[in-house]
N, C-alpha and C. Protein backbone atom coordinates (compact mmCIF):
# COMPACT_ATOMS: atom_id res chain seq x y z
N UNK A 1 -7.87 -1.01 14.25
CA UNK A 1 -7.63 -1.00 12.82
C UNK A 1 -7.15 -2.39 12.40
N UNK A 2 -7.66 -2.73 11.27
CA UNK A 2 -7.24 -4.36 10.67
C UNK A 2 -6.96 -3.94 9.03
N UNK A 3 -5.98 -3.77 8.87
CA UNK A 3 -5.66 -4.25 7.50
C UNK A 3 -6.11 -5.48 6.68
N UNK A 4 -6.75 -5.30 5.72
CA UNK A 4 -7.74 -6.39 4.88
C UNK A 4 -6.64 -7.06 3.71
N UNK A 5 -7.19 -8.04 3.25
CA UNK A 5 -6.45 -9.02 2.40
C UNK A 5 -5.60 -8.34 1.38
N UNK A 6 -6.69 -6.91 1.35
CA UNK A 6 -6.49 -6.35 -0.09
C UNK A 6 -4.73 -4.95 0.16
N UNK A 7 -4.82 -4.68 1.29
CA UNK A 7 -3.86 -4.14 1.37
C UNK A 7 -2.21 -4.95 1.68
N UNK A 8 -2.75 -6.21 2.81
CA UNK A 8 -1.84 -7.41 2.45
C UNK A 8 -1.21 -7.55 1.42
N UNK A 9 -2.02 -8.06 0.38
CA UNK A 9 -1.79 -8.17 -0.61
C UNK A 9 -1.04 -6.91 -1.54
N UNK A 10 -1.33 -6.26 -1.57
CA UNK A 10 -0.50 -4.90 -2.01
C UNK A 10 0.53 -4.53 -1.95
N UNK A 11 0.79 -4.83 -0.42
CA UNK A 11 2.80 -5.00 -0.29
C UNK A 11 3.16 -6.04 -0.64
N UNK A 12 2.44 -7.37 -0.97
CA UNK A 12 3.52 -8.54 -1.46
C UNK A 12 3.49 -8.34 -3.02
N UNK A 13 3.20 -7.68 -3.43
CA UNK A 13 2.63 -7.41 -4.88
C UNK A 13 3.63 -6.27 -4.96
N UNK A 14 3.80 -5.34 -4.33
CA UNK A 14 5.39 -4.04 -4.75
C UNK A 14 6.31 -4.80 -4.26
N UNK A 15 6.40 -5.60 -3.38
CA UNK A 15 7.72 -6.44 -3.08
C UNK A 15 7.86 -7.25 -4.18
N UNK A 16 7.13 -7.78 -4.75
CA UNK A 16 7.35 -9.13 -5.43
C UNK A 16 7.44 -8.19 -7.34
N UNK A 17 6.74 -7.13 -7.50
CA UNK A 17 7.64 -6.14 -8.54
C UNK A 17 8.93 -5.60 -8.50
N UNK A 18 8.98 -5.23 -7.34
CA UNK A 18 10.36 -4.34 -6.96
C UNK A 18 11.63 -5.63 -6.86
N UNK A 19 11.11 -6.32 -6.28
CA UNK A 19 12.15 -8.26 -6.91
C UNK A 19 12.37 -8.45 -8.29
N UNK A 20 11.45 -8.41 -9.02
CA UNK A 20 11.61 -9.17 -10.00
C UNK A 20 11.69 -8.05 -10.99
N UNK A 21 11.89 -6.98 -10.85
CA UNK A 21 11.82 -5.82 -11.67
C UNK A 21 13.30 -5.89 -12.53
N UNK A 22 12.54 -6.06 -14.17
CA UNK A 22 14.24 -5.69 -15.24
C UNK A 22 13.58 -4.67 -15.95
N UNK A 23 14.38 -4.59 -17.00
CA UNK A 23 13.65 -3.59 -18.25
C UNK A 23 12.22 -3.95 -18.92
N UNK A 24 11.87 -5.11 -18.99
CA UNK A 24 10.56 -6.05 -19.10
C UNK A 24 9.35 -5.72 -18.30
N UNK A 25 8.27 -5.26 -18.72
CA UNK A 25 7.24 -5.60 -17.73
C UNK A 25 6.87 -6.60 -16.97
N UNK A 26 6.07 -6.60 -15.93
CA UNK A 26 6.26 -8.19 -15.26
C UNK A 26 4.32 -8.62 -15.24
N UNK A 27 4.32 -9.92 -16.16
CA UNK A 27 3.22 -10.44 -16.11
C UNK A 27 2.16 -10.54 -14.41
N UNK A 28 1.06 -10.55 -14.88
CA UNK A 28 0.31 -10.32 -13.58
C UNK A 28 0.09 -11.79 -13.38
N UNK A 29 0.00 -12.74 -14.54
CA UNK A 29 0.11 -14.07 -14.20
C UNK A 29 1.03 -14.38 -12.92
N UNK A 30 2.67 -13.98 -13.84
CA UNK A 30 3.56 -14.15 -12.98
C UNK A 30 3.61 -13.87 -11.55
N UNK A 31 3.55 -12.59 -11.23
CA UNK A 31 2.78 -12.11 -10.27
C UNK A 31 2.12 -13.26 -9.17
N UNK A 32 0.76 -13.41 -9.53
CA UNK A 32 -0.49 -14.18 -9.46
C UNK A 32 0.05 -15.70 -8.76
N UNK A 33 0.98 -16.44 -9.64
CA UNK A 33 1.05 -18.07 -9.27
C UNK A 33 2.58 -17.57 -8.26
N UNK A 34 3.10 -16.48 -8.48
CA UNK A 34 4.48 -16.71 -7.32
C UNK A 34 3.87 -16.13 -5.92
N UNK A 35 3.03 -15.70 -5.89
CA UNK A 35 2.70 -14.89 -4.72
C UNK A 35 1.34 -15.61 -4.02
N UNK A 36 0.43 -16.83 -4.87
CA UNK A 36 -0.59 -17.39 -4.76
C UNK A 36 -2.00 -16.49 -4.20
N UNK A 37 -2.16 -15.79 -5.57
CA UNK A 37 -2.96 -15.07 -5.71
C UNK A 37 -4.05 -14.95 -6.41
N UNK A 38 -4.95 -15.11 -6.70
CA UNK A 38 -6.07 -15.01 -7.80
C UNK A 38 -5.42 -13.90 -8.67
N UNK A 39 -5.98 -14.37 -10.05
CA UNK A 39 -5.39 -13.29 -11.26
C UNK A 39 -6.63 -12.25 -11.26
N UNK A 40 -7.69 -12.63 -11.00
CA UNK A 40 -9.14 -11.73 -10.93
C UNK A 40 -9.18 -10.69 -9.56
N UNK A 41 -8.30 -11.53 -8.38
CA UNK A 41 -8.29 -10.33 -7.21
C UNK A 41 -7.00 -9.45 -7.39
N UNK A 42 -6.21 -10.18 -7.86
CA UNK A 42 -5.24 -9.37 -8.38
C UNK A 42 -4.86 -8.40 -9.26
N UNK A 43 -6.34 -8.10 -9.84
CA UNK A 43 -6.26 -7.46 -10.68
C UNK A 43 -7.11 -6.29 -10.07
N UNK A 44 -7.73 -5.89 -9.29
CA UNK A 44 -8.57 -5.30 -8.39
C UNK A 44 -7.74 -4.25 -7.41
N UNK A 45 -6.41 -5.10 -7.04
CA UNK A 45 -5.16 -4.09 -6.07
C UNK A 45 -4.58 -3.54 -7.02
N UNK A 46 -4.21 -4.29 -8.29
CA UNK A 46 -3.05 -3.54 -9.47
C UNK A 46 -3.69 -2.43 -10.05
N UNK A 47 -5.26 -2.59 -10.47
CA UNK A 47 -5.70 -1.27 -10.20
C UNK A 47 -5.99 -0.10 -9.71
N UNK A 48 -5.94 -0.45 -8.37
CA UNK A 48 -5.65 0.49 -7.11
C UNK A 48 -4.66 1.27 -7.26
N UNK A 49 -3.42 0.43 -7.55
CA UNK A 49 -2.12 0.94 -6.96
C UNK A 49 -1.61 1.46 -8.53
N UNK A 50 -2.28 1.12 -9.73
CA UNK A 50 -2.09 2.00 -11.23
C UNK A 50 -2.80 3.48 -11.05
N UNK A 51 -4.28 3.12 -10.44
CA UNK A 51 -4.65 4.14 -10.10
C UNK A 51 -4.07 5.65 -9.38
N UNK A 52 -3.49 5.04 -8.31
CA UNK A 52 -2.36 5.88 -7.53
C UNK A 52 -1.56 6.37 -7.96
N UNK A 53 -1.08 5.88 -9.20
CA UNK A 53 0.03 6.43 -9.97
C UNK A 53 1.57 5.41 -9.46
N UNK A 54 0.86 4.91 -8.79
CA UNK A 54 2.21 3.54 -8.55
C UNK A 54 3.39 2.61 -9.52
N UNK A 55 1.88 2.40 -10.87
CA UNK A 55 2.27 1.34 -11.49
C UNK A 55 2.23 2.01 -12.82
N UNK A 56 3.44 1.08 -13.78
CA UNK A 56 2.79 1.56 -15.19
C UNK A 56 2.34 0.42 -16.07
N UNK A 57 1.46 0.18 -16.60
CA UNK A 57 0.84 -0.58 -17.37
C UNK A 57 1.00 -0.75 -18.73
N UNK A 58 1.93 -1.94 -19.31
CA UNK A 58 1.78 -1.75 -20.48
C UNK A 58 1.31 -3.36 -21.24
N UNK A 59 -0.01 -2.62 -22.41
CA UNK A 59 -0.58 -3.36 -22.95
C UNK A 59 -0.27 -4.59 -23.73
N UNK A 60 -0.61 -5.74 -23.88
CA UNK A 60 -0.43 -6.73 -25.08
C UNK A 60 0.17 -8.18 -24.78
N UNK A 61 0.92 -8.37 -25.99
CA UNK A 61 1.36 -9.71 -25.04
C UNK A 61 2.48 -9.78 -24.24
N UNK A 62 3.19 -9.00 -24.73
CA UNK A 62 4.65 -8.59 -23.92
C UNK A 62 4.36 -7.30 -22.71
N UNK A 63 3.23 -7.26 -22.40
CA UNK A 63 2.79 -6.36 -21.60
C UNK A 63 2.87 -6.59 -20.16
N UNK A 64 2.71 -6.12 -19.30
CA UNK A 64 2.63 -6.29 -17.89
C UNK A 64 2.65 -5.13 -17.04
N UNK A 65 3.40 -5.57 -16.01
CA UNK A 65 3.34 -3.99 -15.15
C UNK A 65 5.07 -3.84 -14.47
N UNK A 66 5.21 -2.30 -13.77
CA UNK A 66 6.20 -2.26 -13.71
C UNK A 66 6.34 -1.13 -12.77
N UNK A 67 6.96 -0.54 -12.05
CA UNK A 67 7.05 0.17 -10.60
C UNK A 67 7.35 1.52 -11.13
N UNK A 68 6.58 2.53 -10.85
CA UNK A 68 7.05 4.03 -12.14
C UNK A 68 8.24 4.41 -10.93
N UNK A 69 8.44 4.38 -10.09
CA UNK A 69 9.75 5.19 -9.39
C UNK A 69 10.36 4.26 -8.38
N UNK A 70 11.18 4.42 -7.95
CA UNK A 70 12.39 3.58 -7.38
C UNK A 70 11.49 2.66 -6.28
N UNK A 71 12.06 1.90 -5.07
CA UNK A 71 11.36 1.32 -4.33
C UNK A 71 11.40 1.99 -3.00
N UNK A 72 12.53 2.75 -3.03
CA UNK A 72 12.47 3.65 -1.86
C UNK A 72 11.85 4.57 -1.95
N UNK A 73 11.20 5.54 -2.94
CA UNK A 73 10.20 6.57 -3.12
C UNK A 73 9.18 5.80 -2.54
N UNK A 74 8.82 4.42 -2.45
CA UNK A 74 7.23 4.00 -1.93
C UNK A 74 7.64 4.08 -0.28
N UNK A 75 6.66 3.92 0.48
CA UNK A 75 6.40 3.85 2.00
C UNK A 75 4.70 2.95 2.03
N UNK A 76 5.27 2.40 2.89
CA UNK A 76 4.45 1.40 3.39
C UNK A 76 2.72 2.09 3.42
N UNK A 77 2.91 3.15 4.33
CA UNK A 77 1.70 3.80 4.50
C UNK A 77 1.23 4.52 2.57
N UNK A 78 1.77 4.55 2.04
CA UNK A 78 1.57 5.21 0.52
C UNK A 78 0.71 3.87 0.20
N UNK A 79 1.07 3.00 0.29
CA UNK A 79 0.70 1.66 -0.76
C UNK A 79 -0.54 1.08 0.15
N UNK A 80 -0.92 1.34 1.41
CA UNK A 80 -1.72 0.63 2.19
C UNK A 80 -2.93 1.63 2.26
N UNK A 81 -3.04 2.88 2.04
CA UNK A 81 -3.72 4.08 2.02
C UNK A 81 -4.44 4.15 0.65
N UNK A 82 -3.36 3.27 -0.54
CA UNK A 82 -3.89 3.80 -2.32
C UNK A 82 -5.23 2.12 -2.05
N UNK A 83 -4.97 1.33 -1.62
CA UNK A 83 -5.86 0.03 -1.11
C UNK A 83 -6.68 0.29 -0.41
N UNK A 84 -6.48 0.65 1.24
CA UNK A 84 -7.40 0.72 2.22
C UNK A 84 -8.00 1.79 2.49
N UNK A 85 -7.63 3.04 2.24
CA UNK A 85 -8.09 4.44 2.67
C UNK A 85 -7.42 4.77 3.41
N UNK A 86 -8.39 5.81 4.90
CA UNK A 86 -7.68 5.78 5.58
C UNK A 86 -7.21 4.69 6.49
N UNK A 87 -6.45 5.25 7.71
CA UNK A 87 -5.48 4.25 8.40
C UNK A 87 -5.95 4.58 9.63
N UNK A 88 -6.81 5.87 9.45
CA UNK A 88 -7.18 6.14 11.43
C UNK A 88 -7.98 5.56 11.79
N UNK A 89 -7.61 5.60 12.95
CA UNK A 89 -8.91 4.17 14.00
C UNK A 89 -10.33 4.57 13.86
N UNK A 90 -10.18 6.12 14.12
CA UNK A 90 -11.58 6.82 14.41
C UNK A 90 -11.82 7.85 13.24
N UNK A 91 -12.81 8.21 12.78
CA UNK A 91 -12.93 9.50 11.82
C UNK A 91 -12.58 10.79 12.44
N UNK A 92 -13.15 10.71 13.47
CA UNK A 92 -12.49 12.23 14.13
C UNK A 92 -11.40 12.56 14.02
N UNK A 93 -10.23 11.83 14.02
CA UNK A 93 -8.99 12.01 13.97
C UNK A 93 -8.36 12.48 12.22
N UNK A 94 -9.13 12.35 11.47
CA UNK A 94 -8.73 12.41 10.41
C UNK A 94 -9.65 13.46 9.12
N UNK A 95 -11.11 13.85 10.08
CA UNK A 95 -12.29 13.93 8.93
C UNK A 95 -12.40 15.53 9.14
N UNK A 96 -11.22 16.51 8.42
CA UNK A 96 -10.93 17.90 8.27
C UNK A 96 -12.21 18.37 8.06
N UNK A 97 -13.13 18.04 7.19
CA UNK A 97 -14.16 19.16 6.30
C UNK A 97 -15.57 18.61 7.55
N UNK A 98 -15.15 17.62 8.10
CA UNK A 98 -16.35 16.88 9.25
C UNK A 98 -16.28 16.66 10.73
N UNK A 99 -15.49 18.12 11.04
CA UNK A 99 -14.93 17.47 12.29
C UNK A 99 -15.83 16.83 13.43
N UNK A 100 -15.60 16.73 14.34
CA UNK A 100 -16.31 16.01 15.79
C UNK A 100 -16.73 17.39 16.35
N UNK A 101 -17.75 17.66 16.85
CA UNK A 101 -18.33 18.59 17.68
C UNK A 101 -17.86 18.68 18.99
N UNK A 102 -17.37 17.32 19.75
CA UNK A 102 -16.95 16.98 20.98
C UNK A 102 -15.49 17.39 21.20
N UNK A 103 -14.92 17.26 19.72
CA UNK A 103 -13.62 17.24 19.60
C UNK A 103 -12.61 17.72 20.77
N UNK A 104 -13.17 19.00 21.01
CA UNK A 104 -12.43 19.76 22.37
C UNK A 104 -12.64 19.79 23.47
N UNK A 105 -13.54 18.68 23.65
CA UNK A 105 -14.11 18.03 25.26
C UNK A 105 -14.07 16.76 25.03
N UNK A 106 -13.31 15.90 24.27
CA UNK A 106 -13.29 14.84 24.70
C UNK A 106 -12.05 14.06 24.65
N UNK A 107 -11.85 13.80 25.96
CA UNK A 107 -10.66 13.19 26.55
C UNK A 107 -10.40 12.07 25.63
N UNK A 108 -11.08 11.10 24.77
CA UNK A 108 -10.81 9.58 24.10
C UNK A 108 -10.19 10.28 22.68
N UNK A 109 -10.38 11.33 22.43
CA UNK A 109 -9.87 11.97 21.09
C UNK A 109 -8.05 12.25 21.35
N UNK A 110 -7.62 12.45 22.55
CA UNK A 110 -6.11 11.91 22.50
C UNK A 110 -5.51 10.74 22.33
N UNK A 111 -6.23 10.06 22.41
CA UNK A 111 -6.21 8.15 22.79
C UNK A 111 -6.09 7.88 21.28
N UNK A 112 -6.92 8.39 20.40
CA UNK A 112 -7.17 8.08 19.23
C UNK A 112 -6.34 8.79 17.91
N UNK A 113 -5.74 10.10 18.63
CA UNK A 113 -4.37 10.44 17.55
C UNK A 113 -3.39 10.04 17.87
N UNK A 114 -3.09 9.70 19.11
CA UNK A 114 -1.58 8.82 19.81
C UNK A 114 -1.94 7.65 18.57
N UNK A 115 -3.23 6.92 19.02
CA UNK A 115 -2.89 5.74 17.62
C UNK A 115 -2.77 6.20 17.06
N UNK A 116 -3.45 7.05 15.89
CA UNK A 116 -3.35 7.43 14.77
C UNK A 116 -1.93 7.97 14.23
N UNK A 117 -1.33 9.06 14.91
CA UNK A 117 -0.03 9.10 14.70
C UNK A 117 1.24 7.86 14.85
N UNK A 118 1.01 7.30 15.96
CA UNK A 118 2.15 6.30 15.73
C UNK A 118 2.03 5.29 14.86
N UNK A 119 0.66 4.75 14.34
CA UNK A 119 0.71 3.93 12.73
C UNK A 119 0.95 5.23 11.61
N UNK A 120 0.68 6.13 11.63
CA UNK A 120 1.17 6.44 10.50
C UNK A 120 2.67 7.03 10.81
N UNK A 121 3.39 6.71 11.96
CA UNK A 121 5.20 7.20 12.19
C UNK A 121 5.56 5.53 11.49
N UNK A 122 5.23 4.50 12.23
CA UNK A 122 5.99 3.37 11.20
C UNK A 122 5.36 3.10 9.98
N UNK A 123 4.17 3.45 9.21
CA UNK A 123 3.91 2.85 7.70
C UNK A 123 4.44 4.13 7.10
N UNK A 124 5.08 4.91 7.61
CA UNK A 124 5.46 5.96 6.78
C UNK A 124 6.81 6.38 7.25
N UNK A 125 7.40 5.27 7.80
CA UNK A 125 8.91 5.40 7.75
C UNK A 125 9.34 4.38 7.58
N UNK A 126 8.84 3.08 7.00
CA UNK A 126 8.87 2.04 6.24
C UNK A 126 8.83 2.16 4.86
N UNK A 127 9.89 1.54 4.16
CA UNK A 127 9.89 1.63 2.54
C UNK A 127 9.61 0.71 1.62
N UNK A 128 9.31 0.74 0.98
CA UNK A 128 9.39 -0.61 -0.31
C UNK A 128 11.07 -1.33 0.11
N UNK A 129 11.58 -0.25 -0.49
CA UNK A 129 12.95 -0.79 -0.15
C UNK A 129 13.60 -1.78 0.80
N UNK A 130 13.00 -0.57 2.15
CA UNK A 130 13.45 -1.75 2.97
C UNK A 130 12.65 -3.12 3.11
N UNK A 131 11.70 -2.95 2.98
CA UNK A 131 10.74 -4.66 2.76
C UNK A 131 11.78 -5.30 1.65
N UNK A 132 12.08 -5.07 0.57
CA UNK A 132 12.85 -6.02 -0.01
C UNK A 132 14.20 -6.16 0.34
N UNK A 133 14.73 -5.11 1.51
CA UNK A 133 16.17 -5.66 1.98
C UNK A 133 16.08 -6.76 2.85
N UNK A 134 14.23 -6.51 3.87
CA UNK A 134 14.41 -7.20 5.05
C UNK A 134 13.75 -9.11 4.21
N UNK A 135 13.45 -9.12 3.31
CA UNK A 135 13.06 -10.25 2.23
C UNK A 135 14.61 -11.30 1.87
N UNK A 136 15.49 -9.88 1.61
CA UNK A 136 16.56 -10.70 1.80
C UNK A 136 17.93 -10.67 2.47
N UNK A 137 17.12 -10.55 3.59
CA UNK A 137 17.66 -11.00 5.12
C UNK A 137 18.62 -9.71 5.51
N UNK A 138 19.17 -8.87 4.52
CA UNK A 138 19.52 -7.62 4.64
C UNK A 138 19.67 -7.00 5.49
């Protein structure tokens, strides 16, 4: 499994909201030049993660974006899942309505929920939160 630019990008983007977060929305510009980001790719994850119900969006010039619930309600695996999909190595491990035919004869299908479970035990016992405690040095 490789995490792509776009989910990268996604946690420095709730870190860098959940930082700079007041009563104000926070420009995607702003965003964009502190985090050295394209404003056009950046606008591609903020949709993602509005999509998700992550973000709230508000229009105009005083508009921007802004984190709808605390930073500890997020988990790592929440924000990398609303970007990347899934997180399992293999489909078998994850594809309920498609399962594997082999599934119960094949020995590599333990191999492949051991991964699968232990990335999703740390992106999902990882918080927003704590990314911005461990940001500042916390």
């Amino acid at each position: 499994m490789k995490i792509s630019t776009k989910g990268r990008y996604a946690l420095r983007v709730m870190i860098d909201l959940a930082t700079n977060q007041t009563e104000e929305p926070i420009r995607l510009k702003d965003v964009a030049d502190r985090q050295g980001i394209s404003v056009k790719y950046l606008e591609q994850i903020i949709s993602a993660l509005t999509k998700a119900g992550y973000l709230t969006s508000l229009r105009g010039s005083s508009g921007g974006y802004q984190l709808k619930k605390k930073p500890e309600e997020y988990t790592v695996g929440m924000i990398l899942r609303a970007t990347e999909g899934s997180l399992a190595p293999v489909s078998c491990v994850e594809d309920k309505d498609n399962p594997c035919e082999r599934i119960d004869s094949c020995v590599t299908a333990r191999v492949w929920k051991k991964i699968n479970d232990a990335v999703n035990d740390v992106v999902d016992g990882i918080t927003l939160q704590d990314l911005v405690d461990w940001q500042r040095g916390e």
